[in-house]
C-alpha atoms as a PDB file:
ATOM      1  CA  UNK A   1     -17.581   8.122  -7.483  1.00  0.00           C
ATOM      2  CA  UNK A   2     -19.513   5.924  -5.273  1.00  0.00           C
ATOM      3  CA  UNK A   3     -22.615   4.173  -6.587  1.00  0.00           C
ATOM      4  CA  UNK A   4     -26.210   5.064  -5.523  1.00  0.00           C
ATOM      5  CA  UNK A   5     -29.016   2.655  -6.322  1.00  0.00           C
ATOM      6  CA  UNK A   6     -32.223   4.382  -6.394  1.00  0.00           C
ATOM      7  CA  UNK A   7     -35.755   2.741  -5.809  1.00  0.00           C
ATOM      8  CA  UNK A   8     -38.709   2.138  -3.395  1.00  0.00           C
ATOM      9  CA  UNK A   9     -38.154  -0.432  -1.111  1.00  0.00           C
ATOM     10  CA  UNK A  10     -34.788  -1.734   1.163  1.00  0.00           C
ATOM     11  CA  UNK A  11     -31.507  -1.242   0.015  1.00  0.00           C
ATOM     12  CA  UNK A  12     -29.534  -4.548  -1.709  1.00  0.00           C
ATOM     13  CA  UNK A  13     -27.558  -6.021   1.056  1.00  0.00           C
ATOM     14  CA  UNK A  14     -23.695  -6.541   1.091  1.00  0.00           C
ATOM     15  CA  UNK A  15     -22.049  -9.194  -0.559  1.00  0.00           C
ATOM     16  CA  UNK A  16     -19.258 -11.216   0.484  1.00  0.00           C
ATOM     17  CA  UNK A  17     -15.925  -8.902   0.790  1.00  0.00           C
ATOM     18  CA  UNK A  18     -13.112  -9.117  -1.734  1.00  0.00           C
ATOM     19  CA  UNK A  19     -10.130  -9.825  -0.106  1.00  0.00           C
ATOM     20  CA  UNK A  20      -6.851  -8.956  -2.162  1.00  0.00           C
ATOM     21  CA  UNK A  21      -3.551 -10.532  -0.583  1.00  0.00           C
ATOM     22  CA  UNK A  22      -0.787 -12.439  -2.121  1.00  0.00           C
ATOM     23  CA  UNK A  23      -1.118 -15.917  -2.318  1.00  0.00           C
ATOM     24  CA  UNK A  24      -4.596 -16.064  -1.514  1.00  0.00           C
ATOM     25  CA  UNK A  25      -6.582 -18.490  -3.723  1.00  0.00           C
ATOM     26  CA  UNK A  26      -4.153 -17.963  -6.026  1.00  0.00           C
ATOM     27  CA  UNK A  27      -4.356 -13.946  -6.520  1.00  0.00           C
ATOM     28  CA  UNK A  28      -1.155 -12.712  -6.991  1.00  0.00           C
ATOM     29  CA  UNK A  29      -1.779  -9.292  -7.637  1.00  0.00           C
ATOM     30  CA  UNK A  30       0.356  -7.307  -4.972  1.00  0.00           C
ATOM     31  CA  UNK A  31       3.690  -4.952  -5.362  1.00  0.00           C
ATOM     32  CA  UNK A  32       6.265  -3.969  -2.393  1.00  0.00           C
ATOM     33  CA  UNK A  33       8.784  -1.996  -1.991  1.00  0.00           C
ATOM     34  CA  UNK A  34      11.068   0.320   0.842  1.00  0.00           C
ATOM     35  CA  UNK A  35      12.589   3.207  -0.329  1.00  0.00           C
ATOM     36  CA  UNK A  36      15.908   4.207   1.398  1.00  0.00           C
ATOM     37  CA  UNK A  37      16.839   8.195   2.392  1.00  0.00           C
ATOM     38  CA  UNK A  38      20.445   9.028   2.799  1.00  0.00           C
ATOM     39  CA  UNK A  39      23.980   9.025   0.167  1.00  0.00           C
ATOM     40  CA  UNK A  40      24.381   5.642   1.098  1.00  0.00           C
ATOM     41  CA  UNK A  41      21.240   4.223   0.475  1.00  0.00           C
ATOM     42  CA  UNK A  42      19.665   5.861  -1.913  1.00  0.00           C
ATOM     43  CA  UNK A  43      20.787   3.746  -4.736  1.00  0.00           C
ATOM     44  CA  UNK A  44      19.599   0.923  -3.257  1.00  0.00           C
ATOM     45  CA  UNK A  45      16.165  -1.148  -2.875  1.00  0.00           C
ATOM     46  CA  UNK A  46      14.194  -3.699  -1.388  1.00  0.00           C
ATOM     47  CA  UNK A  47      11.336  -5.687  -3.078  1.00  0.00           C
ATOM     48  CA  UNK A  48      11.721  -8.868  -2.397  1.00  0.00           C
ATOM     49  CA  UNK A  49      12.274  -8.258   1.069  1.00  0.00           C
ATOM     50  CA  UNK A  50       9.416  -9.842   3.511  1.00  0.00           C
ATOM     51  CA  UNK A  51       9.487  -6.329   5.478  1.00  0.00           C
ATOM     52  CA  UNK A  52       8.049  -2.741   4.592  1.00  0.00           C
ATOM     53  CA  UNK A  53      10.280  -0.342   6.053  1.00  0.00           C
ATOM     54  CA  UNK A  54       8.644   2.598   7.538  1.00  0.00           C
ATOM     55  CA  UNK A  55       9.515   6.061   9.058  1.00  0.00           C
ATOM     56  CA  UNK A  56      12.631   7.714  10.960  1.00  0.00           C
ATOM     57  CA  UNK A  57      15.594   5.290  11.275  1.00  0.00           C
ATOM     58  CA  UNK A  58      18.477   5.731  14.783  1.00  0.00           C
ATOM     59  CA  UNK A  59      20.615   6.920  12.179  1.00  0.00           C
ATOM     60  CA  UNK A  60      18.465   9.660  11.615  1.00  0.00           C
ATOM     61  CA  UNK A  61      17.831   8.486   7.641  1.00  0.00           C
ATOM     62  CA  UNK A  62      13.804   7.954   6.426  1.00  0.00           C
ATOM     63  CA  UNK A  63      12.217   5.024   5.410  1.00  0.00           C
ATOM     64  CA  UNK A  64       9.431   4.861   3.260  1.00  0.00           C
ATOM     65  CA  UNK A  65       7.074   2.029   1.661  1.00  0.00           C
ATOM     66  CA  UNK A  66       4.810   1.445  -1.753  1.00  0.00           C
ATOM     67  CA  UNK A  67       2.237  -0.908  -1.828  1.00  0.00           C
ATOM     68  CA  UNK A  68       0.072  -2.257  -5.152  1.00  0.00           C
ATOM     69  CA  UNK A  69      -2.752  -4.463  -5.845  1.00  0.00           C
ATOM     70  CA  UNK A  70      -3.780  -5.092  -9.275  1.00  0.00           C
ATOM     71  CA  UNK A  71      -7.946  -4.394  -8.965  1.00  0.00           C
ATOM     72  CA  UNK A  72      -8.559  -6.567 -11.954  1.00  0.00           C
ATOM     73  CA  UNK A  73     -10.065  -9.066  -9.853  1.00  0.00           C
ATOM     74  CA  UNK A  74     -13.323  -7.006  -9.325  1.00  0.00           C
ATOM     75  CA  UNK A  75     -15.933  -7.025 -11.244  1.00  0.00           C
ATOM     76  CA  UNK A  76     -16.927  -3.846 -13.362  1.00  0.00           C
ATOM     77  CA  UNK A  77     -20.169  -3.596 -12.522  1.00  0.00           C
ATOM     78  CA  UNK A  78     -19.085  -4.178  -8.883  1.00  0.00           C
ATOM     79  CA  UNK A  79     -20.519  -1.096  -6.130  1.00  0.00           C
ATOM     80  CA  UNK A  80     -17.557  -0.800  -3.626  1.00  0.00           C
ATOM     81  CA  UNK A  81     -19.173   0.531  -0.160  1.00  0.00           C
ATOM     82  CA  UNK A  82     -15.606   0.209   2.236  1.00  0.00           C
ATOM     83  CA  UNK A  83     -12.260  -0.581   1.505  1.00  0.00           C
ATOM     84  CA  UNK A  84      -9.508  -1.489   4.059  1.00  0.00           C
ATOM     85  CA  UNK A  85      -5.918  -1.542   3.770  1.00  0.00           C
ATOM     86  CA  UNK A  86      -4.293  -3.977   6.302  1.00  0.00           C
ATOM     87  CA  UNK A  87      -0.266  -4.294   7.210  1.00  0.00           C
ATOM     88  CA  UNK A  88       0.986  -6.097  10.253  1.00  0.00           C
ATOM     89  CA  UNK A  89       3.651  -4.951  12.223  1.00  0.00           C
ATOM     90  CA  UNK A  90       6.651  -7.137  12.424  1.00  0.00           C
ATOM     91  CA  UNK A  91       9.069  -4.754  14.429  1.00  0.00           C
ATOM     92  CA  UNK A  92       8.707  -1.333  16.485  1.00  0.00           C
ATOM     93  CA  UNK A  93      11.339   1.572  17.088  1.00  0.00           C
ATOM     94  CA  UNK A  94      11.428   3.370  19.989  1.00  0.00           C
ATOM     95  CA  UNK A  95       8.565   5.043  19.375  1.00  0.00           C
ATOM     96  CA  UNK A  96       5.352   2.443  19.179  1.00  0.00           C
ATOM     97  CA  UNK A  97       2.201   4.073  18.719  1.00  0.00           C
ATOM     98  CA  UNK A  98       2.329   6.549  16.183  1.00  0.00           C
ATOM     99  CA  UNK A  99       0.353   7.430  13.345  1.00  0.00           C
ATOM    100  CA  UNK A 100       1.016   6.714   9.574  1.00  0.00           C
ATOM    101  CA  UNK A 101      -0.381   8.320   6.289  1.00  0.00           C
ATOM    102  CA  UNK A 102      -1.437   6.589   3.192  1.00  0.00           C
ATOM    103  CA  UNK A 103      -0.873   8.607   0.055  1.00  0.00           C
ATOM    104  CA  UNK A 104      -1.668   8.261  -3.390  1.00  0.00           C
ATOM    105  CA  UNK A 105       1.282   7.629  -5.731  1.00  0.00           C
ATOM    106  CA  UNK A 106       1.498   9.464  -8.889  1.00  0.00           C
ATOM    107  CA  UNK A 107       4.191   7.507 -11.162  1.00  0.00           C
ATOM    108  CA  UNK A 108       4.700   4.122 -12.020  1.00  0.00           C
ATOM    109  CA  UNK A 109       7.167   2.274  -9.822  1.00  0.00           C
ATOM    110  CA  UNK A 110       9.222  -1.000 -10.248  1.00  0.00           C
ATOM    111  CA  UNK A 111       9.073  -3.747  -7.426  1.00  0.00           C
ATOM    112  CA  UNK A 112      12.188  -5.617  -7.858  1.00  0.00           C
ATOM    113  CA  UNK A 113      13.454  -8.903  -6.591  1.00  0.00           C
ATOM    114  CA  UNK A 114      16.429  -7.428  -4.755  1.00  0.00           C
ATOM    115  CA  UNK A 115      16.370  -9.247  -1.001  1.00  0.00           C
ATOM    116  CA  UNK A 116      18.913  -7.399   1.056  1.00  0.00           C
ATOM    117  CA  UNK A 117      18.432  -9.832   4.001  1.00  0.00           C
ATOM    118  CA  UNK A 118      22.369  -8.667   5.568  1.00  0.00           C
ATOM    119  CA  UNK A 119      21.146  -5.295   6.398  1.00  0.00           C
ATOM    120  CA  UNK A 120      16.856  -4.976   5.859  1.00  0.00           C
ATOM    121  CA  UNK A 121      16.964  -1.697   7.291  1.00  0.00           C
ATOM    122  CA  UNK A 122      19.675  -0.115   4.024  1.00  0.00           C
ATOM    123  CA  UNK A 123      18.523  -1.869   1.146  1.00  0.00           C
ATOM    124  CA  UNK A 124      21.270  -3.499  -1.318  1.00  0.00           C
ATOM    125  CA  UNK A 125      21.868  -2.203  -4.559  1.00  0.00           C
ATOM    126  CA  UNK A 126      19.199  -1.617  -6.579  1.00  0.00           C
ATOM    127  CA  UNK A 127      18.721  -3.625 -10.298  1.00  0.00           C
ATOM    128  CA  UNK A 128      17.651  -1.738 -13.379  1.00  0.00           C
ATOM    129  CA  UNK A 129      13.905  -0.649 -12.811  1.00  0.00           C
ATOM    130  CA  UNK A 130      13.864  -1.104  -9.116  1.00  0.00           C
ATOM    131  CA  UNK A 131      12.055   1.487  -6.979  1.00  0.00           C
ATOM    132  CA  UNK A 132      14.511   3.200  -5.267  1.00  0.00           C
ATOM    133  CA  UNK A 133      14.676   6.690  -3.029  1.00  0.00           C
ATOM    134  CA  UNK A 134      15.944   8.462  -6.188  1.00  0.00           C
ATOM    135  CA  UNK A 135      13.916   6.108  -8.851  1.00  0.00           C
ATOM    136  CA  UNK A 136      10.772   4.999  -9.746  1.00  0.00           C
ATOM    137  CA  UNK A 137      12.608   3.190 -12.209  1.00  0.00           C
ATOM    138  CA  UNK A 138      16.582   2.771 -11.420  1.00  0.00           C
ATOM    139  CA  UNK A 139      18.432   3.706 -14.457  1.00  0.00           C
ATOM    140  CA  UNK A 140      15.341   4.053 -16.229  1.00  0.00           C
ATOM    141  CA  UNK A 141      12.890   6.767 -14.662  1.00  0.00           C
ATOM    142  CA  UNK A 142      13.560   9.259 -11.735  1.00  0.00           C
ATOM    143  CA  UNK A 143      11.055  10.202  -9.247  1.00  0.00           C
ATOM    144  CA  UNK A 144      10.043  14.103  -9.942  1.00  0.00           C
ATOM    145  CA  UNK A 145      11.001  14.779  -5.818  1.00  0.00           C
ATOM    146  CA  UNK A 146      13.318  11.961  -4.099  1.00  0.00           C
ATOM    147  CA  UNK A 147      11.294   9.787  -2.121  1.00  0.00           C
ATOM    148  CA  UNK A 148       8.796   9.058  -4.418  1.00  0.00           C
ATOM    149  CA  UNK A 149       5.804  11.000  -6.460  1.00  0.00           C
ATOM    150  CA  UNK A 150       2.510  11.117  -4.413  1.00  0.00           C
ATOM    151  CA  UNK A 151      -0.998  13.063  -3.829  1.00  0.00           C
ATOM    152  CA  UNK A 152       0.441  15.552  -0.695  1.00  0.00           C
ATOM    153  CA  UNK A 153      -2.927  15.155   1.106  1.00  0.00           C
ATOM    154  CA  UNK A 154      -3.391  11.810   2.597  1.00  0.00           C
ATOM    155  CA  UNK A 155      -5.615   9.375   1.338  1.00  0.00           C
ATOM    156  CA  UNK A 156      -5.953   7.706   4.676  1.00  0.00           C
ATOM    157  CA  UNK A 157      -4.275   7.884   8.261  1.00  0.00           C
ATOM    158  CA  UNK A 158      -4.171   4.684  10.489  1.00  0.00           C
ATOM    159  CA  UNK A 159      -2.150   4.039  14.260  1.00  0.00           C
ATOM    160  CA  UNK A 160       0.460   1.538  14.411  1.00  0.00           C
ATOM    161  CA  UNK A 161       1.571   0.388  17.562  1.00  0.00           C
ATOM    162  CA  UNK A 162       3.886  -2.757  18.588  1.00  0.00           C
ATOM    163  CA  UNK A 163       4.541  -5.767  17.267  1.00  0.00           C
ATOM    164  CA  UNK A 164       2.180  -8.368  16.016  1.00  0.00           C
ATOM    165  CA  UNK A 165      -0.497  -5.474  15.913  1.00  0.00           C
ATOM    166  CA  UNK A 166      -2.756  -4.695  12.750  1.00  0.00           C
ATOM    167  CA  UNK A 167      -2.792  -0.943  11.204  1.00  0.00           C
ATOM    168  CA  UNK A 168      -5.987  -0.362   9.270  1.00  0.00           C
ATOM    169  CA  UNK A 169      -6.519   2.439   6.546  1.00  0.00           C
ATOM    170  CA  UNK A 170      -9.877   3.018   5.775  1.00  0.00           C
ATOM    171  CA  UNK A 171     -12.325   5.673   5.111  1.00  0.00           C
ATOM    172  CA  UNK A 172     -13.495   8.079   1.787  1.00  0.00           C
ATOM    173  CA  UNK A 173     -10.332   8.822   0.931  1.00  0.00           C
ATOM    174  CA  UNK A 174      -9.032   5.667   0.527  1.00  0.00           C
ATOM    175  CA  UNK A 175     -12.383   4.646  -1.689  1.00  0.00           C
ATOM    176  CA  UNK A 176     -12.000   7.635  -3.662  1.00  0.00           C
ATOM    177  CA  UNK A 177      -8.504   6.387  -5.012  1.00  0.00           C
ATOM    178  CA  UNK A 178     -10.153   2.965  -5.813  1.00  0.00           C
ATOM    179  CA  UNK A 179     -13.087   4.453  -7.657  1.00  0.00           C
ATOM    180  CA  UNK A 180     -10.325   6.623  -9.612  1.00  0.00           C
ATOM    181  CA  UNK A 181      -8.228   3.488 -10.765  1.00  0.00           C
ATOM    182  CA  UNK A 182     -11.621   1.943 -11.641  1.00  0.00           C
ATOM    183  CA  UNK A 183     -11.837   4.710 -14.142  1.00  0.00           C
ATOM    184  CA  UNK A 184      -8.609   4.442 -15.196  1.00  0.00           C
ATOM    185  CA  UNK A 185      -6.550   1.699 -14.325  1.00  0.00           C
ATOM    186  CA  UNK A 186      -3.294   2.873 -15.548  1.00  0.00           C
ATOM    187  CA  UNK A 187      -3.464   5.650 -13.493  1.00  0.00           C
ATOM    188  CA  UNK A 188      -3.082   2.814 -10.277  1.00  0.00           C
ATOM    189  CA  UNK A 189       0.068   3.204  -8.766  1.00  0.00           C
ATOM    190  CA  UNK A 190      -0.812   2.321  -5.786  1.00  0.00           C
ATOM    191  CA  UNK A 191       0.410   4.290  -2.659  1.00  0.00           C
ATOM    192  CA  UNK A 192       3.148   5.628  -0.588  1.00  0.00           C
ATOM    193  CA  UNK A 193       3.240   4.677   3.058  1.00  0.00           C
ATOM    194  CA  UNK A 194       4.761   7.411   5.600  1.00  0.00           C
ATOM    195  CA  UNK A 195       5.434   7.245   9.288  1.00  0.00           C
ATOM    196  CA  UNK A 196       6.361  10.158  11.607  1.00  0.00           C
ATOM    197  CA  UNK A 197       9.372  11.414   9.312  1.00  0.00           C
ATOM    198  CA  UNK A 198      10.636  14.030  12.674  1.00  0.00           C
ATOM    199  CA  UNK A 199      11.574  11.659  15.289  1.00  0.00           C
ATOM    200  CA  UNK A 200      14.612   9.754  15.380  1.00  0.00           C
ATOM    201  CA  UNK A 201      14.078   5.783  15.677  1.00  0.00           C
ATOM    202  CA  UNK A 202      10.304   6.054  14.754  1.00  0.00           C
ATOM    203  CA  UNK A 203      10.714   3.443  11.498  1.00  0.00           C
ATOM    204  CA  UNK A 204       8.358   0.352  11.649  1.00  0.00           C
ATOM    205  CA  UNK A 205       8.653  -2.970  10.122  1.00  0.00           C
ATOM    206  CA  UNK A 206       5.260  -4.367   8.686  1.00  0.00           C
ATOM    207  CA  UNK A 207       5.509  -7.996   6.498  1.00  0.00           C
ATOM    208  CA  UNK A 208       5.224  -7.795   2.816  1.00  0.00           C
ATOM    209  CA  UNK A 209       3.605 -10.110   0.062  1.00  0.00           C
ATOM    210  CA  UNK A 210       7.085 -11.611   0.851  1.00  0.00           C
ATOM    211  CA  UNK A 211       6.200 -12.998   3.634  1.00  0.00           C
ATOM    212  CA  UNK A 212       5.832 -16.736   3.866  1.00  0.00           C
ATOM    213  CA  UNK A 213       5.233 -17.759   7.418  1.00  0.00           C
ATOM    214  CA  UNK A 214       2.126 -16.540   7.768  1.00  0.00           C
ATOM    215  CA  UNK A 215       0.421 -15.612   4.322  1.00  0.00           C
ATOM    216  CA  UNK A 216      -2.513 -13.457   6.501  1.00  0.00           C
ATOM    217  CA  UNK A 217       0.005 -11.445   7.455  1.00  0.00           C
ATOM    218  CA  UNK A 218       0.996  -9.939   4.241  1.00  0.00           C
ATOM    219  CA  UNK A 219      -0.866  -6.599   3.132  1.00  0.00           C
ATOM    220  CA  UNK A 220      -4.144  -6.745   2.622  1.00  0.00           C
ATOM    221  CA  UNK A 221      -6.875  -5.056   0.578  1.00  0.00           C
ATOM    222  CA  UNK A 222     -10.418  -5.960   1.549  1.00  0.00           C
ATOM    223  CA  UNK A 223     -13.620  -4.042  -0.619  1.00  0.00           C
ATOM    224  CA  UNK A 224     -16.776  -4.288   0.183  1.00  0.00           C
ATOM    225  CA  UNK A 225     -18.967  -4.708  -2.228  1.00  0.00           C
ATOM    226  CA  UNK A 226     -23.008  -4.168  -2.811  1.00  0.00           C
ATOM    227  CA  UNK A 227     -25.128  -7.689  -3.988  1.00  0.00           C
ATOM    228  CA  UNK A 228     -25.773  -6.435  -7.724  1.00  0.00           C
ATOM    229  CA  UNK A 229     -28.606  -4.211  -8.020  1.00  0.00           C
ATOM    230  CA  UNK A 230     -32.038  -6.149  -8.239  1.00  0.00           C
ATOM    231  CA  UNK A 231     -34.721  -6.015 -10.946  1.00  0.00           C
ATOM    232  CA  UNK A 232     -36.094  -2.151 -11.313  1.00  0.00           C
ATOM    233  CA  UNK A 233     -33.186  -0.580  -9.123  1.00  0.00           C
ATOM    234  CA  UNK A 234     -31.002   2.132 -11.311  1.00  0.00           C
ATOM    235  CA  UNK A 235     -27.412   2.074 -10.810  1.00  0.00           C
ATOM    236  CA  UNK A 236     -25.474   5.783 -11.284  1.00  0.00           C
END
């Protein structure tokens, strides 16, 4: 839940945004990983890879990607307003503006530091604990459906369109889940990324925390937050 600060006279104005990304004055907070679909593949993982691999392959197999940030960074009496979740294309299918869905994972997953730099779009076989399209946890913890454990309604639902281009999640869905790992932070698993899961050559490439060449384009989590309350304001 949101909160409301209640009192005569104007409301507190907005602080300076949080910014979560990896490597940013030092934070280091961020997960990543692609999950692959198909027999071949779906042993196998990606976390160390600098790309996020995102919706219907040309050999007709899905991609799908988690994303983290640890929220320990902000301050508990902190009021979050907005929250934005930023990932930067790096390479389009066929298909370039299409819309993606941002859901709300509901296990605990393992990053990894498998880099399968050959073939980015298959993954390489996965280590013990690695996310994979089978695992949460390889060898350790299976997802309850293949393809990973997630709220069914979409948290948020952002375009992405060529490459070099930004796709923004925002809105109350996407605050809700950070006021809920607020509450209870080992409930934050982050979330599941999905792309248009129908059409054939459809899958995206956005950078990951991997990413070195540019660190603003890695994924990035920016709150909003409210200047603290002042003197005779109530907070609830």
């Amino acid at each position: 839940m949101i909160g409301l600060l209640s009192a005569a006279g104007p409301s507190p104005a907005a602080a300076a945004p949080l910014v979560l990304r990896e490597g940013l004055d030092g934070y280091a907070g961020t997960a990543d990983a692609s999950v692959f679909e198909g027999a071949a593949y779906e042993n196998n993982s990606a976390g160390a890879l600098i790309y996020l691999i995102v919706g219907r392959t040309n050999q007709n197999f899905t991609r799908r990607g988690l994303v983290r940030f640890d929220l320990s960074a902000l301050p508990s009496d902190a009021v979050v307003t907005d929250a934005t979740l930023r990932l930067v294309v790096d390479r389009s299918g066929m298909s370039e503006a299409q819309d993606f869905t941002l859901h709300r994972a509901t296990r605990a997953w393992g990053e990894g530091s498998v880099n399968p730099v050959s073939d980015p779009g298959q993954g390489a076989p996965a280590a013990a604990g690695d996310a994979t399209w089978l695992s949460a946890a390889h060898q350790q913890q299976a997802w309850t459906t293949p393809g990973g454990d997630y709220v069914a309604t979409a948290s948020a639902t952002a375009n992405g369109a060529g490459p070099g281009t930004e796709t923004v999640f925002s809105g109350a869905g996407l605050l809700a889940d950070i006021e809920a790992w607020r509450a209870d932070p080992a409930a934050n698993h982050g979330w599941v990324v999905r792309g248009d899961e129908a059409q054939r050559r459809s899958a995206k490439r956005f950078y990951t925390s991997e990413a070195a060449s540019d660190a603003t384009d890695r994924p990035t989590l920016t709150l909003q937050l409210a200047e603290p309350a002042p003197s005779g304001w109530t907070l609830y």
